[in-house]
Protein backbone atom coordinates (compact mmCIF):
# COMPACT_ATOMS: atom_id res chain seq x y z
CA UNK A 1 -16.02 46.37 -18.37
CA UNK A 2 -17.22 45.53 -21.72
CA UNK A 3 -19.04 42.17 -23.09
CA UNK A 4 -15.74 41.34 -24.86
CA UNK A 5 -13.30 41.50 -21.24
CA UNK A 6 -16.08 39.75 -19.60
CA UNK A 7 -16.54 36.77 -22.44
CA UNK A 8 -12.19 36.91 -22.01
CA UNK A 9 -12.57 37.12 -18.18
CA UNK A 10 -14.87 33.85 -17.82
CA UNK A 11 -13.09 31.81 -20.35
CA UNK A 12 -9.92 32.23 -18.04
CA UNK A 13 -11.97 30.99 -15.16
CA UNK A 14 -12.83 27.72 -17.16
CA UNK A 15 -9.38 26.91 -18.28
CA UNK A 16 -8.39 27.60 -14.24
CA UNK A 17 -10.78 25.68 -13.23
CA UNK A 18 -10.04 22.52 -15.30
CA UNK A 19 -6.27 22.78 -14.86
CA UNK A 20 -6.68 22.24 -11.16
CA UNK A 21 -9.48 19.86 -11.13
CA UNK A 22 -6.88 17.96 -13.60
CA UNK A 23 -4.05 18.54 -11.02
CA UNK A 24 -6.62 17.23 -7.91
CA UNK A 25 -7.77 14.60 -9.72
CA UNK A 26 -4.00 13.60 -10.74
CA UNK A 27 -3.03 13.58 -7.01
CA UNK A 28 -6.27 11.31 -5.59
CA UNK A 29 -3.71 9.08 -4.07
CA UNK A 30 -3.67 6.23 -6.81
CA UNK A 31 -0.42 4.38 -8.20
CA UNK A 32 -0.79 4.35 -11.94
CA UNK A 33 0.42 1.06 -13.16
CA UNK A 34 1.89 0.48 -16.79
CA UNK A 35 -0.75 -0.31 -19.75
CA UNK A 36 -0.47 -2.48 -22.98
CA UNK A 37 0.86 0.33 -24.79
CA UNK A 38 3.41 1.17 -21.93
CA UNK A 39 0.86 4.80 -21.31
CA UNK A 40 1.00 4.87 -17.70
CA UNK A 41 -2.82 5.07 -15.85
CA UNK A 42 -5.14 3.18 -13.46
CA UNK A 43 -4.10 2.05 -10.03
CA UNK A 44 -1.97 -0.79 -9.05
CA UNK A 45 -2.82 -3.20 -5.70
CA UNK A 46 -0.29 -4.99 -4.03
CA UNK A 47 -1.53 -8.18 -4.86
CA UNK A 48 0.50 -7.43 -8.43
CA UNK A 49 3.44 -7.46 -6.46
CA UNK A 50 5.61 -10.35 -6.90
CA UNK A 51 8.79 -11.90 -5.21
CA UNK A 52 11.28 -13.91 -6.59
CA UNK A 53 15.33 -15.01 -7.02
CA UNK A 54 17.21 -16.42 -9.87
CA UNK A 55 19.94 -15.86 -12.18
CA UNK A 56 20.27 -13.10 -14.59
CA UNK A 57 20.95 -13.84 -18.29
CA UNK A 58 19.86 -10.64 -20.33
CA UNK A 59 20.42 -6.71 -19.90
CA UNK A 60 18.75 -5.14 -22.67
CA UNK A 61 19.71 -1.20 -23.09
CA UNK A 62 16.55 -0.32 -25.26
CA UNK A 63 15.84 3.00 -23.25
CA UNK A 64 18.93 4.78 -24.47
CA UNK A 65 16.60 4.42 -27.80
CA UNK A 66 12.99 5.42 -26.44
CA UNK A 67 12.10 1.77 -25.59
CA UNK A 68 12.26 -0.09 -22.18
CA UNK A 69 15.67 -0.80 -20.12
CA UNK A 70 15.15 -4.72 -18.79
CA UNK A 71 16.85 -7.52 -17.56
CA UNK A 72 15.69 -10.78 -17.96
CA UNK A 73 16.00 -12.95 -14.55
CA UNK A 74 14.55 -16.76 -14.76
CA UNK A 75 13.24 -15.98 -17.85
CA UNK A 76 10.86 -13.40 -16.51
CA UNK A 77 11.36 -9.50 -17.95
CA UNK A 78 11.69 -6.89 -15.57
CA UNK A 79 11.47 -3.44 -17.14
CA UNK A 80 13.70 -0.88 -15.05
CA UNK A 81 13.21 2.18 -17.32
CA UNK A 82 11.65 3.70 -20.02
CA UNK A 83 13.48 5.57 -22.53
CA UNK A 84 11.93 9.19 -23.31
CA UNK A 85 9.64 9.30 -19.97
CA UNK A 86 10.13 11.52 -17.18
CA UNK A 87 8.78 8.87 -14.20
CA UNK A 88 5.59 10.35 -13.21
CA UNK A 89 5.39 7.46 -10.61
CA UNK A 90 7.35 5.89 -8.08
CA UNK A 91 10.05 3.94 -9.72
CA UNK A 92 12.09 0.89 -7.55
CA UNK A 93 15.68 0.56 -7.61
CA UNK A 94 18.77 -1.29 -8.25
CA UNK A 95 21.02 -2.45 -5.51
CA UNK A 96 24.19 -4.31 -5.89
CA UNK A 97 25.09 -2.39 -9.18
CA UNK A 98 25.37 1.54 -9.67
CA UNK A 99 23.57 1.73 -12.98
CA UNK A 100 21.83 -0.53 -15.70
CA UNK A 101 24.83 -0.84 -17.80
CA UNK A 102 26.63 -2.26 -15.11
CA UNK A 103 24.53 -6.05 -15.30
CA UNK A 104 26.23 -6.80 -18.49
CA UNK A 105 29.02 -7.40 -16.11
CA UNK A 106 26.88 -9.30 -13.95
CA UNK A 107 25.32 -12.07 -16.14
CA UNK A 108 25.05 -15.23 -14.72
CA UNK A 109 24.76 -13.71 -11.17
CA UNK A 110 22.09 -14.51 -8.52
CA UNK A 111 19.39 -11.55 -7.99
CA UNK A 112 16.31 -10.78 -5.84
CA UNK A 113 13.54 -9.34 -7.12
CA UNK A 114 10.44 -7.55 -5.80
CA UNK A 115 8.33 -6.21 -8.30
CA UNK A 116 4.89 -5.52 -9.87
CA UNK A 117 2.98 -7.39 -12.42
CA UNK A 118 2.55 -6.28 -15.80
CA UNK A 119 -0.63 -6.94 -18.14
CA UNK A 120 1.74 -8.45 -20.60
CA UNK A 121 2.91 -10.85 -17.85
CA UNK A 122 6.73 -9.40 -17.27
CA UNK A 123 7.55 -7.41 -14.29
CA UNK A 124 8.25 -3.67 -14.05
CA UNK A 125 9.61 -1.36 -11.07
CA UNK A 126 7.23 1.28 -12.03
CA UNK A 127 4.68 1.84 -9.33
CA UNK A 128 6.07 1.21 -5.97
CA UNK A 129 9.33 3.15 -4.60
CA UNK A 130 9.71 0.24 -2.66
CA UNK A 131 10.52 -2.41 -5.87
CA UNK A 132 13.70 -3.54 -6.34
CA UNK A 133 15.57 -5.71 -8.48
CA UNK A 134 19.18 -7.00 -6.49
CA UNK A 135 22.01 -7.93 -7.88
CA UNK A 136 24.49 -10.21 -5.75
CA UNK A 137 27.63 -12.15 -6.74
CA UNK A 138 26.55 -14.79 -4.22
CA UNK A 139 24.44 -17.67 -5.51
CA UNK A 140 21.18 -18.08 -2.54
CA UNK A 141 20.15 -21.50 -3.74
């Protein structure tokens, strides 16, 4: 084998290397959480995790443009998706409505909400499969 194969050979080995200790590292059991700049790192505890009821007044569509899906519920933000991201996390769900678009229709109703605590101080369903955000037609106050 000559110097150059070998020099080849070992730089393989290094790039192997760090692409699983990336991978390991990636999968050391920790839910990343959402950042100021909406990069998703860190871990999340569930002392972030908030309930709460109300009434929605705003959808806002923004991740058919690269930005965040919300709806706005008591005056508290709860992101539901981000436009241009693959989840890499668990993501909550909806229940009560088949899709985002659909709580236009549903402004003014009553809705549940469990869901985790952003640094900015809205709420986000990134982070925990078990989030949710409900929608009902049934006021529970």
């Amino acid at each position: 084998m000559s110097e150059k194969n070998k020099y080849i050979l070992i730089g393989v080995a290094v790039v192997v290397l760090v692409i699983i200790a990336t991978v390991w590292i990636n999968k050391s059991g920790q839910t990343p959480v959402a950042n100021e700049t909406g990069d998703v790192q860190g871990t999340e505890t569930e002392s972030n995790a908030k309930t709460f009821s109300g009434t929605v007044s705003a959808v806002d569509m923004g991740c058919t443009y690269d930005m965040d899906c919300s709806v706005t519920i008591d005056g508290k933000k709860i992101i539901l998706a981000r436009g241009g991201l693959a989840p890499t996390v668990p993501v909550g769900k909806l229940i009560g409505v088949n899709s985002i678009g659909d709580i236009k229709g549903k402004i003014g109703a009553f809705a549940n909400v469990y869901a985790g605590l952003t640094p900015e101080g809205d709420y986000t369903l990134y982070g925990n499969a078990d989030y949710y955000v409900e929608i009902t037609t049934i006021s529970g106050k």
